[in-house]
Each structure stands twice: as structure tokens, then as C-alpha cells.
C-alpha atoms as a PDB file:
ATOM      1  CA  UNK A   1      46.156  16.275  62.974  1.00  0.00           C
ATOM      2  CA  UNK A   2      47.436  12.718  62.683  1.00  0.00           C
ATOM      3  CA  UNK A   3      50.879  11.795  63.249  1.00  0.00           C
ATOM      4  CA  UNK A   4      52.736   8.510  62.768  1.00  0.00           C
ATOM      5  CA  UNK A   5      55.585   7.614  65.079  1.00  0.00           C
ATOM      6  CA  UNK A   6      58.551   5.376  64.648  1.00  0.00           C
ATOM      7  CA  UNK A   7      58.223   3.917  67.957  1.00  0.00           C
ATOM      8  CA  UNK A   8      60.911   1.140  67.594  1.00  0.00           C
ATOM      9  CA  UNK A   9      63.655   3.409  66.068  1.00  0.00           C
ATOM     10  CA  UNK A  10      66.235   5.277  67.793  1.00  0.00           C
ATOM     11  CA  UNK A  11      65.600   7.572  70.081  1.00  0.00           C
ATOM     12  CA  UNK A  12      67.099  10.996  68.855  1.00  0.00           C
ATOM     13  CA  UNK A  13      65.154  10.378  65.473  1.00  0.00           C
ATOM     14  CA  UNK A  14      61.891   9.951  67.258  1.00  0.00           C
ATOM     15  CA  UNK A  15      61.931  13.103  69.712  1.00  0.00           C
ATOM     16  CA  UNK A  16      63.734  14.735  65.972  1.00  0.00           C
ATOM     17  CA  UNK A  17      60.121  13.316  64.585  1.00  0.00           C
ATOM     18  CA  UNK A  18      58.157  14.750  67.726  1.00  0.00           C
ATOM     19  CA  UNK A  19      59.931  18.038  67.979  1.00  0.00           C
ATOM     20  CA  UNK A  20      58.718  18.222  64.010  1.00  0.00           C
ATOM     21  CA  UNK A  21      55.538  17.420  64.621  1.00  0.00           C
ATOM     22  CA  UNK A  22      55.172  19.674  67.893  1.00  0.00           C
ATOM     23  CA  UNK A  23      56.644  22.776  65.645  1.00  0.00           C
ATOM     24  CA  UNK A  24      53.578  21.879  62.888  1.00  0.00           C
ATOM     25  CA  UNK A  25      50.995  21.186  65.190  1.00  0.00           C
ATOM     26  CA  UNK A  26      51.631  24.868  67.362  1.00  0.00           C
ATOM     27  CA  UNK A  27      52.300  26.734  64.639  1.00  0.00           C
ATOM     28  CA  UNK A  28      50.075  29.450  64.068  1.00  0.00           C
ATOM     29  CA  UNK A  29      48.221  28.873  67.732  1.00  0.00           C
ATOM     30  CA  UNK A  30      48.899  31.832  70.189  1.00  0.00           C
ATOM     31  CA  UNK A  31      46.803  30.301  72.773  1.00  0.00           C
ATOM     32  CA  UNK A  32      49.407  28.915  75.718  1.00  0.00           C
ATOM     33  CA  UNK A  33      46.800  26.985  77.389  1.00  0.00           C
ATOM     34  CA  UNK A  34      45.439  25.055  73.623  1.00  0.00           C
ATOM     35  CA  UNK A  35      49.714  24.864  73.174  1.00  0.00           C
ATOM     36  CA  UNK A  36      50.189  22.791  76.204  1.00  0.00           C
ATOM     37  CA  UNK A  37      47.196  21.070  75.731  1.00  0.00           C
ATOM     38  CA  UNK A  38      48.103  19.756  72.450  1.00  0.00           C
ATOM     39  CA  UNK A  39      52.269  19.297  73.169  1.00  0.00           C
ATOM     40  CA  UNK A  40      51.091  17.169  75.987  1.00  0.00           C
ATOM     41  CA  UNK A  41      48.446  15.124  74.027  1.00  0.00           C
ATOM     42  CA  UNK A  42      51.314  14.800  71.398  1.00  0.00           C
ATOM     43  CA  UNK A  43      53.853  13.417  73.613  1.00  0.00           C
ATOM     44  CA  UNK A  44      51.366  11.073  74.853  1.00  0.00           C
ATOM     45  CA  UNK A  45      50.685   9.554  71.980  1.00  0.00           C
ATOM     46  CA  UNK A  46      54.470   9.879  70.828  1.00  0.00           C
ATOM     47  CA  UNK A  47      56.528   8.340  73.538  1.00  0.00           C
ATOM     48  CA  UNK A  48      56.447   4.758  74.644  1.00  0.00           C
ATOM     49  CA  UNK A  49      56.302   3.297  78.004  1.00  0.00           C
ATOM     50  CA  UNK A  50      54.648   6.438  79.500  1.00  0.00           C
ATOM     51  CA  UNK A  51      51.687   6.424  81.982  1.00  0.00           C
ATOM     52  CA  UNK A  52      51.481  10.260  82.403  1.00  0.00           C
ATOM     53  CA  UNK A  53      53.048  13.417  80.715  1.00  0.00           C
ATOM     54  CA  UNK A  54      51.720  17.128  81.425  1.00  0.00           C
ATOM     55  CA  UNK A  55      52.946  20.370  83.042  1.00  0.00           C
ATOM     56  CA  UNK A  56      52.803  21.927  86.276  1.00  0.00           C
ATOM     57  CA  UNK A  57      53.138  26.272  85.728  1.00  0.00           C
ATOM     58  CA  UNK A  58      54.483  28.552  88.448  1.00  0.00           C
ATOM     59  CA  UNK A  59      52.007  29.578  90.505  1.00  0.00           C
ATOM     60  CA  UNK A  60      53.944  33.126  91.173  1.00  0.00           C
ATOM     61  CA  UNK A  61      54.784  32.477  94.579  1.00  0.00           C
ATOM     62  CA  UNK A  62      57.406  29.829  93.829  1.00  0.00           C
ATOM     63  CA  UNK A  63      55.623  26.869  93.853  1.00  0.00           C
ATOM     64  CA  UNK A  64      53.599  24.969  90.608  1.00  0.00           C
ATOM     65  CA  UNK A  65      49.971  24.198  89.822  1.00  0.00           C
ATOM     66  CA  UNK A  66      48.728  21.225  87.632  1.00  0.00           C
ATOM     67  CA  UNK A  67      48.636  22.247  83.609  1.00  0.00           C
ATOM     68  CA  UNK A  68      47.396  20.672  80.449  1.00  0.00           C
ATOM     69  CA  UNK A  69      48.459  16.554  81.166  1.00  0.00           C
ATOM     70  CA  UNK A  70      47.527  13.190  79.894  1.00  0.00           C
ATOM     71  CA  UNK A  71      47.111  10.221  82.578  1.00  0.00           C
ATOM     72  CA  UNK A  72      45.839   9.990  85.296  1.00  0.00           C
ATOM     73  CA  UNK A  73      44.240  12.951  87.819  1.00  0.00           C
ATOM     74  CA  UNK A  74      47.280  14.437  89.281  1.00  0.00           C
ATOM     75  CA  UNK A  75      48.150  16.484  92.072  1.00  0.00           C
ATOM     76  CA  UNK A  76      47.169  19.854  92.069  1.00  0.00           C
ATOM     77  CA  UNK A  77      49.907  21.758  93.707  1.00  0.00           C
ATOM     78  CA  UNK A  78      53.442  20.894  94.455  1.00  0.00           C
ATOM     79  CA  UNK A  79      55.335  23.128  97.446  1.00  0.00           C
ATOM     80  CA  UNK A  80      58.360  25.064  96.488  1.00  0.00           C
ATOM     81  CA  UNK A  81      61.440  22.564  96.083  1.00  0.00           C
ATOM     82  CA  UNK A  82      59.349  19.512  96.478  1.00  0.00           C
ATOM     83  CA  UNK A  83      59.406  16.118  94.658  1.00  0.00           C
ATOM     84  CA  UNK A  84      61.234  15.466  91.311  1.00  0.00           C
ATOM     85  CA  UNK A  85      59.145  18.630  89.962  1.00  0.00           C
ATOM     86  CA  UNK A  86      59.922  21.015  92.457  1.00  0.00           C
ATOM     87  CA  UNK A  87      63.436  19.858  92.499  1.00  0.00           C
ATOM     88  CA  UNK A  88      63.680  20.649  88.693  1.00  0.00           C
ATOM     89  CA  UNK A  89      62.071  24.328  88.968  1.00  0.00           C
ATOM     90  CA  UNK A  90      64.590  24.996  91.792  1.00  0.00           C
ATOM     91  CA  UNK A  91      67.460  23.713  90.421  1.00  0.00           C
ATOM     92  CA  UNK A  92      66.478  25.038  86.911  1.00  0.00           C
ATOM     93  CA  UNK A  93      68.234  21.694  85.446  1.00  0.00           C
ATOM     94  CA  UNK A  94      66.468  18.362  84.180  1.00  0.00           C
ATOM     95  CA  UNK A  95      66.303  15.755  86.426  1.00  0.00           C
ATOM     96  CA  UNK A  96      66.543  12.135  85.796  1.00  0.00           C
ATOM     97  CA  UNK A  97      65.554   9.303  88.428  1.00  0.00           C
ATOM     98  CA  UNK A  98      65.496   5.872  87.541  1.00  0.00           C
ATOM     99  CA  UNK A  99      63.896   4.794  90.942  1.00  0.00           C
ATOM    100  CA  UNK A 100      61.163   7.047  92.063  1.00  0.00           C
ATOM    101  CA  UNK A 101      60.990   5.194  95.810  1.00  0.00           C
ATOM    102  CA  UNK A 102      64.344   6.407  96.072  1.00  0.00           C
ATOM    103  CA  UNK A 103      64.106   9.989  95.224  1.00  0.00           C
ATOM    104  CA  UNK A 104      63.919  12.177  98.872  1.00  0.00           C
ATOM    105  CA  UNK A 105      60.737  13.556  99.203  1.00  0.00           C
ATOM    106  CA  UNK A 106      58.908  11.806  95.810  1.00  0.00           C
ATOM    107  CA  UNK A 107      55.390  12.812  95.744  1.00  0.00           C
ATOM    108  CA  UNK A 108      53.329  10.062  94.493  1.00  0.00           C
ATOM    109  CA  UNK A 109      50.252  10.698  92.270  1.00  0.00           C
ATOM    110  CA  UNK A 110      50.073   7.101  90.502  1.00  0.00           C
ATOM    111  CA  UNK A 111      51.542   4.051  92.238  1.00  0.00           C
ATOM    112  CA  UNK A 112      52.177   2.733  89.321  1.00  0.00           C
ATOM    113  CA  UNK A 113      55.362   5.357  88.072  1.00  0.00           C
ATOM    114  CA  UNK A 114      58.332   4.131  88.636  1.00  0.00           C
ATOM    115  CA  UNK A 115      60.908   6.338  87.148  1.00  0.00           C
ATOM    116  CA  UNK A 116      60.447   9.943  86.074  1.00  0.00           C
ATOM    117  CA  UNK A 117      61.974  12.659  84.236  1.00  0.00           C
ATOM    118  CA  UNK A 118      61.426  16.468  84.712  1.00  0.00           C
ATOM    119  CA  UNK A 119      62.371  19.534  82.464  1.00  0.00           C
ATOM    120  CA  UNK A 120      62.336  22.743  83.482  1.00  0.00           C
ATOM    121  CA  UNK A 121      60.192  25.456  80.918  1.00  0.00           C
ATOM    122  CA  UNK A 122      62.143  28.609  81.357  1.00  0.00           C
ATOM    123  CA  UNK A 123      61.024  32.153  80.386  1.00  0.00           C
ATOM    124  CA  UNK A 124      64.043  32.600  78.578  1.00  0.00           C
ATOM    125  CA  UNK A 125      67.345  30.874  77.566  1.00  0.00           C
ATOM    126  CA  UNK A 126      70.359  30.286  79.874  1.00  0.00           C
ATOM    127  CA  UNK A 127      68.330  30.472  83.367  1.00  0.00           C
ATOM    128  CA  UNK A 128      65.608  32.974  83.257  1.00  0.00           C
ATOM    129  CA  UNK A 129      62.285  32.264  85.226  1.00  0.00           C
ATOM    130  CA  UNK A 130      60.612  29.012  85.689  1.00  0.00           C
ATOM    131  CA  UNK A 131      57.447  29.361  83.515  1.00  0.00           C
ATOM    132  CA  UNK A 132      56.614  25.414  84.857  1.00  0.00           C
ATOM    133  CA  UNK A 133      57.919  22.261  83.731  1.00  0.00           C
ATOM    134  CA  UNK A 134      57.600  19.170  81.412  1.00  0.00           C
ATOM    135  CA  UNK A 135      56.814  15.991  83.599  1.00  0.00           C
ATOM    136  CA  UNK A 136      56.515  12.440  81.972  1.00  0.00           C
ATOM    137  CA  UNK A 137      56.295   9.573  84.514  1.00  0.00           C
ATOM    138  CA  UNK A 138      56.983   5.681  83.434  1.00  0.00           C
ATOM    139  CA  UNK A 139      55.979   2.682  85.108  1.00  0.00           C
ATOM    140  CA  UNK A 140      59.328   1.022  84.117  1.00  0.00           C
ATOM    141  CA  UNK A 141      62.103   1.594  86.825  1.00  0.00           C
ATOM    142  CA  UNK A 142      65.013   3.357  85.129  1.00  0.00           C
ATOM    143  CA  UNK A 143      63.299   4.309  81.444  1.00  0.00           C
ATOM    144  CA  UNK A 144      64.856   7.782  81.104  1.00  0.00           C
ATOM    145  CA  UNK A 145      68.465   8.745  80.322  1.00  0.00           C
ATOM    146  CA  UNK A 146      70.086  11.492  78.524  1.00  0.00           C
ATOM    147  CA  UNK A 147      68.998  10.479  75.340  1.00  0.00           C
ATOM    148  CA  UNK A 148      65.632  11.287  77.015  1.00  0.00           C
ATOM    149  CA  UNK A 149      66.478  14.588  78.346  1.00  0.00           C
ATOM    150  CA  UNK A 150      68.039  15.933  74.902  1.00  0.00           C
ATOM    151  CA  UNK A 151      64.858  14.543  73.304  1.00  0.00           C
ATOM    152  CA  UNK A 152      62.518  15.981  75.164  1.00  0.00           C
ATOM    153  CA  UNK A 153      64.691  19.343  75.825  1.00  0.00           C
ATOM    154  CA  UNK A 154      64.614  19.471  72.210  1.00  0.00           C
ATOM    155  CA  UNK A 155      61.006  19.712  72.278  1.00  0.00           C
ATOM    156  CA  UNK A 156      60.446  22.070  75.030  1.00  0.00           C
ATOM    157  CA  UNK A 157      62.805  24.253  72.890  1.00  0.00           C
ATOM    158  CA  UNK A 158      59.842  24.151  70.178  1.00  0.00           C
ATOM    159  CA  UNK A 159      57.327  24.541  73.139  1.00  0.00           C
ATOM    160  CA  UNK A 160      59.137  27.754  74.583  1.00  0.00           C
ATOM    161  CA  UNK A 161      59.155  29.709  71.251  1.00  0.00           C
ATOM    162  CA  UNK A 162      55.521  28.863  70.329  1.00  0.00           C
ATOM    163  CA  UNK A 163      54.909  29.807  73.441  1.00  0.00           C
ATOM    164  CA  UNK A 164      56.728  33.281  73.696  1.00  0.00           C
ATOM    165  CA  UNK A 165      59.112  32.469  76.081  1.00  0.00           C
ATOM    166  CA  UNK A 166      61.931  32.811  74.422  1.00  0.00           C
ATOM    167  CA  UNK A 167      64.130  30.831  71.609  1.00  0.00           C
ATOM    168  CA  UNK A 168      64.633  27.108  72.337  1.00  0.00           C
END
């Protein structure tokens, strides 16, 4: 599947263009695993100024483990409550940071990311358990904001049904 992006256009219309896209590309696909795979190698291809965009899934005892991701290798496990991930699972909220030096307890996979946002991929709507979360690193200080996090919320809405977590 093939999909053209209006990279230089607003952002609300392009995550409303990737959110489409996501919906066509998992529909009929049970698979979670091929679902992540492909949501990830969507939003790679979809959203600018990225250098790495995957998941990390609950490992069960509270922590994550490294998912389906595009960039480069990654760390395999983050700790329960640490860096910008573990912060998000925790907190069950997306987090923002324009400065990734300056987040307490960052864990740094690629040198190069300098901002990052996280959303959290719950099991069900309004706070139920962390299934794992969305990650998408930038090597440009400060290039996420909320027009980011409704974007890409918006899409992990789509991922969560497909999915069978839930609706988004």
C-alpha cells in the first residue's frame, strides 16, 4: 500500500490523513504484532522530522519491552516509571518534552533525539491498562506540541480498535 502525504500542510489535516490511512491499511488484519508493524512503518514514512517511532508493550510486570519500531536499534527494556516512556505508562497521560537533556532520568538510545513525545496505548478508554505506548523521537529540540499529541492520539485511537483494545 502506497500512501501520499501532505507533508507541508497543517498539522491536524495530516495526522486526519494518517489516522485515514492507518484505519485502511489495518483493516481486516487481526494480527497485533503485523498491526504495529505496519502503524509504525506508516508513521515513519508519514511524519516529518522524525528519527525513530515504534512501541514499547507491557511486559506484565509493570515495566515495557521494545515492539514493532522504525530507526535505529533501541533499547530493549525500560524499568517501571523510567524515562519519557515509563513516565507516560505510569502516568497514563501523553507526555511532551521539548528538551530531552532536560527530562529527569531520559534514557538515551540515539544521541541524536532531541525532543520526544510519548502516548500511552491503553486497554481500554478512560484509564484502563497500559497495553505499551507510541514513542516518536526528533532530532529537533522542541518539535512536538499539542497539535502533536491530538494527532497522534487520534491515531492510536485507530490503533487501539484494530487492535481490540477498546474504542479510540
Amino acid at each position: 500500500m502506497h500512501v501520499h502525504f501532505s507533508r507541508g500542510g497543517p498539522k491536524p489535516h495530516l495526522y486526519g490523513e494518517l489516522a485515514r490511512a492507518l484505519d485502511a491499511l489495518l483493516t481486516g488484519e487481526t494480527d497485533r504484532i503485523a498491526n504495529l508493524a505496519n502503524a509504525a512503518a506508516l508513521l515513519w514514512e508519514g511524519i516529518p522530522d522524525i528519527n525513530w517511532v515504534g512501541f514499547y508493550l507491557s511486559d506484565g510486570e509493570g515495566g515495557l519491552v521494545l515492539g514493532p519500531f522504525q530507526g535505529r536499534p533501541a533499547c530493549t527494556r525500560i524499568a517501571p516509571g523510567r524515562g519519557v516512556c515509563g513516565a507516560a505508562a505510569a502516568e497514563r497521560h501523553t507526555v511532551v518534552v521539548p528538551d530531552v537533556h532536560a527530562f529527569p532520568g531520559h534514557i538515551a538510545c540515539d544521541a541524536a533525539s532531541r525532543s520526544e513525545i510519548v502516548v500511552p496505548l491503553l486497554a481500554s478508554a478512560g484509564g484502563g491498562a497500559v497495553y505499551g505506548v507510541l514513542d516518536v523521537d526528533s532530532p529537533t529540540p522542541a518539535r512536538f506540541d499539542a497539535e502533536d499529541a491530538e494527532g497522534l492520539a487520534l491515531c492510536v485511537g485507530v490503533l487501539r480498535r484494530h487492535l481490540g483494545l477498546g474504542q479510540g
